[in-house]
Protein backbone atom coordinates (compact mmCIF):
# COMPACT_ATOMS: atom_id res chain seq x y z
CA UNK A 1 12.38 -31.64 -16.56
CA UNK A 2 10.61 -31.93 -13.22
CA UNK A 3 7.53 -31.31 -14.35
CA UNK A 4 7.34 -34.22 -16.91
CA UNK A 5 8.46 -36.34 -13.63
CA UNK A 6 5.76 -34.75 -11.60
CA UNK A 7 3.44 -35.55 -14.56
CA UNK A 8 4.41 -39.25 -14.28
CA UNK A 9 4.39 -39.68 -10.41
CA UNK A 10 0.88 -40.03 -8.36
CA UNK A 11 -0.35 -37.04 -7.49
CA UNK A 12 -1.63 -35.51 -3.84
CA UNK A 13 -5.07 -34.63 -4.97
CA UNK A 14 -6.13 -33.89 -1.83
CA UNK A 15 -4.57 -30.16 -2.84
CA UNK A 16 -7.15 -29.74 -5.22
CA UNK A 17 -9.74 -30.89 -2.46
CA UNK A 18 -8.97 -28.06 -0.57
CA UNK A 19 -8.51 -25.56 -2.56
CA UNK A 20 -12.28 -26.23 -3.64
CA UNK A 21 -13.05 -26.31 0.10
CA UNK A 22 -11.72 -22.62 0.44
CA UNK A 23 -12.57 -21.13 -2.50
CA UNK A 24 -16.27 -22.26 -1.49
CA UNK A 25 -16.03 -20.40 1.86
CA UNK A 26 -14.46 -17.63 0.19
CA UNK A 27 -17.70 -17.32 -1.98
CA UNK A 28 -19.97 -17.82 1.15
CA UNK A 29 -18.00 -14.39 2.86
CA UNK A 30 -18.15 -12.80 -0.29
CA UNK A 31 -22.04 -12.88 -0.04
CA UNK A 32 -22.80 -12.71 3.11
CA UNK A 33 -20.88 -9.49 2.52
CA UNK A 34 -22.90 -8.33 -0.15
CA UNK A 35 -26.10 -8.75 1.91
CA UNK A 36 -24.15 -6.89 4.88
CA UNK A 37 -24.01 -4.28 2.73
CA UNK A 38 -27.31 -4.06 2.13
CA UNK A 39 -28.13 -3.05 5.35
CA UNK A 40 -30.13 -5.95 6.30
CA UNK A 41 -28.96 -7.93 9.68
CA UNK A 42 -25.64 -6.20 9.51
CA UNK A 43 -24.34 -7.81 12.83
CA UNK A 44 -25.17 -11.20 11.71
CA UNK A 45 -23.33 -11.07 8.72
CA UNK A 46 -20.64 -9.74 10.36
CA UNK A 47 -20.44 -12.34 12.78
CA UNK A 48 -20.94 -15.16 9.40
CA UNK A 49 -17.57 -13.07 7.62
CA UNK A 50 -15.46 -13.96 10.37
CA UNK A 51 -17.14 -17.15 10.96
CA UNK A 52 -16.03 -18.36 7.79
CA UNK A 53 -12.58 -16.23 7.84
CA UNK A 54 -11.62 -18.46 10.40
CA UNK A 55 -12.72 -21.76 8.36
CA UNK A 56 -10.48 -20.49 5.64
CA UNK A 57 -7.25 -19.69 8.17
CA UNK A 58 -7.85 -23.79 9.10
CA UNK A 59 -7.90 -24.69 5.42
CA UNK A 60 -5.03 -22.91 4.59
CA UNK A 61 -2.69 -24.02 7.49
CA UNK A 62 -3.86 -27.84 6.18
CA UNK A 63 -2.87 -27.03 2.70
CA UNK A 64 0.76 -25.33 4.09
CA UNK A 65 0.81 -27.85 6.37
CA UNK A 66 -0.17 -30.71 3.21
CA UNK A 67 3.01 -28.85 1.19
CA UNK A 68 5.58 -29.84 4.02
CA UNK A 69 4.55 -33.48 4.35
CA UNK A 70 3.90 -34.52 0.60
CA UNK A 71 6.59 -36.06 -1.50
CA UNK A 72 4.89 -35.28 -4.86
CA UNK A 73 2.59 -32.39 -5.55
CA UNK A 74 0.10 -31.34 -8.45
CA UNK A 75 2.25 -28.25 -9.11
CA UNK A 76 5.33 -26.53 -7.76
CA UNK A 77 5.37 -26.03 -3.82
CA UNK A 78 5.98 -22.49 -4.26
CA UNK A 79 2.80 -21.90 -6.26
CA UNK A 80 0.73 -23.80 -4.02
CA UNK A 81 1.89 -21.85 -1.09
CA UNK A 82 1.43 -18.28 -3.27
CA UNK A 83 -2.11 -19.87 -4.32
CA UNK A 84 -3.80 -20.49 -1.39
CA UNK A 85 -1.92 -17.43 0.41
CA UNK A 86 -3.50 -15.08 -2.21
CA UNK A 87 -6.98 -16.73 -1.84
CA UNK A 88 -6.65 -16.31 1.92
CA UNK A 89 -5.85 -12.83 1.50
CA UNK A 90 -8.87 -12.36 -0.04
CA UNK A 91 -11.11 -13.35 2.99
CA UNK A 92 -8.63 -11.32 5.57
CA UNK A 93 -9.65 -8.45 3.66
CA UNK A 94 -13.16 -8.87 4.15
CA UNK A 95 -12.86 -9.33 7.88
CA UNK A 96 -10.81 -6.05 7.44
CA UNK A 97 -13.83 -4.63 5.98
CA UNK A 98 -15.66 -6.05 8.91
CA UNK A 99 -13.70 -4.62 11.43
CA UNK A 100 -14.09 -1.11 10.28
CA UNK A 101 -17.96 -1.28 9.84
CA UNK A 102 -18.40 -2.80 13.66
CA UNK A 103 -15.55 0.03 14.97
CA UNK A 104 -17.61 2.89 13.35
CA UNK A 105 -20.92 1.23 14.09
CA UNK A 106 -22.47 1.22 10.37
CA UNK A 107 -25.39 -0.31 9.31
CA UNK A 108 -26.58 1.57 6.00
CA UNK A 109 -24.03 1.61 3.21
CA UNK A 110 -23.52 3.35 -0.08
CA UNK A 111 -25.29 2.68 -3.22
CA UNK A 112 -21.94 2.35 -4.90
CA UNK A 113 -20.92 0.34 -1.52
CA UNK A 114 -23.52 -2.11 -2.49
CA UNK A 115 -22.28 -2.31 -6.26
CA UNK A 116 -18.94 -3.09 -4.81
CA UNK A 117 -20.43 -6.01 -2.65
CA UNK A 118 -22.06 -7.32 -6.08
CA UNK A 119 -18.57 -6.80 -7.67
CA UNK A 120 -16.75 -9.02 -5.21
CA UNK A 121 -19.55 -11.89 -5.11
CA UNK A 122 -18.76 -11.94 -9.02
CA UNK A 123 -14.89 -12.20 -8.54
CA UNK A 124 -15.15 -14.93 -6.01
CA UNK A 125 -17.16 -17.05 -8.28
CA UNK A 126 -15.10 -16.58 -10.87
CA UNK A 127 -11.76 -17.54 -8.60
CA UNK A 128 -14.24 -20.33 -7.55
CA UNK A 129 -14.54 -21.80 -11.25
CA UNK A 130 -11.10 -21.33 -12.04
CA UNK A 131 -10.06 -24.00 -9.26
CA UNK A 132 -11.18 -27.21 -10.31
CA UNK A 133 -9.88 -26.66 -13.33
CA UNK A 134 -6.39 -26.39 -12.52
CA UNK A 135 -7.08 -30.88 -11.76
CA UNK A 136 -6.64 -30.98 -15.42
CA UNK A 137 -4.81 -27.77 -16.60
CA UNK A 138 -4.25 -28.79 -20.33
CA UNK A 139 -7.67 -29.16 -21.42
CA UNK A 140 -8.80 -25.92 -19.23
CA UNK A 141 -6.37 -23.47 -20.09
CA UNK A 142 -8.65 -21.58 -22.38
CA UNK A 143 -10.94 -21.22 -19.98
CA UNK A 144 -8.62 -20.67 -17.62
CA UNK A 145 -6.92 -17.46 -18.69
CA UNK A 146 -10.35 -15.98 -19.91
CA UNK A 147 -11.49 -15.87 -16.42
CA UNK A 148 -8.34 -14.13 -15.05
CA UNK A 149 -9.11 -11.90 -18.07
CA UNK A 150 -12.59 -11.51 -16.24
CA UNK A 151 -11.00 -11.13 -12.83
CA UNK A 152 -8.92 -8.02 -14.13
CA UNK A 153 -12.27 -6.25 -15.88
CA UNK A 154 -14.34 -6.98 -12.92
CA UNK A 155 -11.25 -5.11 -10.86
CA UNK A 156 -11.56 -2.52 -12.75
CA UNK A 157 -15.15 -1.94 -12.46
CA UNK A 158 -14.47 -1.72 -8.97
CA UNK A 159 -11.90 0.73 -9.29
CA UNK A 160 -14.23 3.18 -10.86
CA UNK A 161 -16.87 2.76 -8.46
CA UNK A 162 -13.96 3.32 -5.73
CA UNK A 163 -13.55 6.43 -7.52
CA UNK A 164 -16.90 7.57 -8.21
CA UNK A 165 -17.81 6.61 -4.20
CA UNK A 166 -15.12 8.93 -3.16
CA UNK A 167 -16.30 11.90 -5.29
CA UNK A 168 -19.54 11.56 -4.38
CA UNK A 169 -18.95 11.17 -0.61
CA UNK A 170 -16.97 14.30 -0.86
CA UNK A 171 -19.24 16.33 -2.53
CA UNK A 172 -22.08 15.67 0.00
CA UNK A 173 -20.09 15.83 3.26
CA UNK A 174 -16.31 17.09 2.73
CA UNK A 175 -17.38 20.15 4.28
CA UNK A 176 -20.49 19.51 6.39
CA UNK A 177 -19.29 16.57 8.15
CA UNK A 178 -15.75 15.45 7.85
CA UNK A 179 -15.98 12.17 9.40
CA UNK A 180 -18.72 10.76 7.51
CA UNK A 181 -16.62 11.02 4.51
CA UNK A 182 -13.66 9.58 6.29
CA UNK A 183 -15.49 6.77 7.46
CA UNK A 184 -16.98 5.80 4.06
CA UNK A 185 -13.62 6.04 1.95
CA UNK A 186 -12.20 4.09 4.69
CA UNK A 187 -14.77 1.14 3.74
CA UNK A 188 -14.78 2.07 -0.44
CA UNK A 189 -10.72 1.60 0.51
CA UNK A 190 -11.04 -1.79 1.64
CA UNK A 191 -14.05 -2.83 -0.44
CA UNK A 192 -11.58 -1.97 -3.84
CA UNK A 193 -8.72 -3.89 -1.65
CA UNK A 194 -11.00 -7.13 -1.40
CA UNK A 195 -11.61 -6.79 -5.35
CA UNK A 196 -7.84 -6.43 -5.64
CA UNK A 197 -6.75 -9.49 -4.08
CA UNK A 198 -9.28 -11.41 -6.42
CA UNK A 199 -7.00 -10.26 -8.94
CA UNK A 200 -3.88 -11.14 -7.58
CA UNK A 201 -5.26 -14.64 -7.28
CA UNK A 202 -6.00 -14.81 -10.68
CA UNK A 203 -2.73 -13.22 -11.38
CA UNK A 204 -1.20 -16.32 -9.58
CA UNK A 205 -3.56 -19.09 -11.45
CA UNK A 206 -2.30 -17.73 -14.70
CA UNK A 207 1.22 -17.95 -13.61
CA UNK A 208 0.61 -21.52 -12.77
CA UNK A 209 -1.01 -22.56 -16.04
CA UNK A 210 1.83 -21.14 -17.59
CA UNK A 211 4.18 -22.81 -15.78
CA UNK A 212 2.55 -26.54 -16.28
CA UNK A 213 1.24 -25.87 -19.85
């Protein structure tokens, strides 16, 4: 019943605004990660991750801040709050990631490191198309629920090249040199965490098209 009256009330689309606004700083971590990962300019990219993590803390206080203060919103307060929380999450993991790589001084990565960067550039542009279309949910839901399908497969790509990262770091230095494997599961961990939370974003935008379709 409230969502017809939701349905027939203005709506706050300055929610939608935002959401854009994050996603697209979201995507601009996600690659500057990737390149990080390449090895080239490592501490600059670093320094551009957190950069933008920061950008996407101010967003999301706005939005949390938007929820408290609006009478009428697109969608249900709850899910607006999980939304952007999840897509926030995202971004914290990166500067996770970050973290690690400046405490244990790395600047060449993994071949299946780099595949993981490419992984998560292609799971934040997917969250990124998602969220305009949740401004008209109706029309989009098609498209909507094919790219959380997309979301999931791309997580699970990353899972095996977690996997196969791990094996392979073990096999070359489980023995020889204990902390280099350490060290690089400790960044495949987090990479495969980043590619998780992707998912549980998409997990949330199908909950929400659910919800309001």
């Amino acid at each position: 019943m409230l969502g017809w009256f939701r349905k027939l009330l203005p709506r706050e689309d300055k929610f939608f605004e935002l959401f854009e606004k994050h996603s697209r700083t979201v995507v601009g971590a996600a690659e500057a990660l990737e390149v990080l990962l390449s090895g080239r300019e490592t501490e600059r990219h670093c320094s551009r991750i957190v950069e933008l993590e920061n950008d996407a803390d101010d967003i999301t206080r706005e939005v949390l801040l938007a929820v408290r203060r609006s009478f009428i919103t697109p969608f249900d307060r709850g899910d607006i709050k999980d939304l952007i929380m999840s897509m926030d999450d995202a971004i914290d993991m990166m500067h996770k990631t970050v973290k690690t790589i400046r405490l244990f001084e790395q600047s060449s990565f993994e071949p299946g490191m780099q595949e993981m960067g490419a992984v998560i550039v292609q799971a934040a542009k997917l969250v990124a198309e998602a969220i305009p279309l949740l401004n008209r949910m109706g029309p989009n839901s098609a498209r909507l629920s094919a790219i959380a399908e997309e979301v999931v497969r791309v997580e699970g790509r990353a899972d095996e090249l977690h996997d196969l990262g791990l094996k392979d770091l073990f096999r070359r230095y489980g023995k020889s040199d204990p902390m280099a494997y350490i060290i690089g599961s400790e960044i495949y961990g987090e990479l495969e965490k980043v590619v998780d939370r992707f998912e549980d974003v998409a997990n949330e935008i199908s909950g929400i098209v659910i919800e309001n379709v």
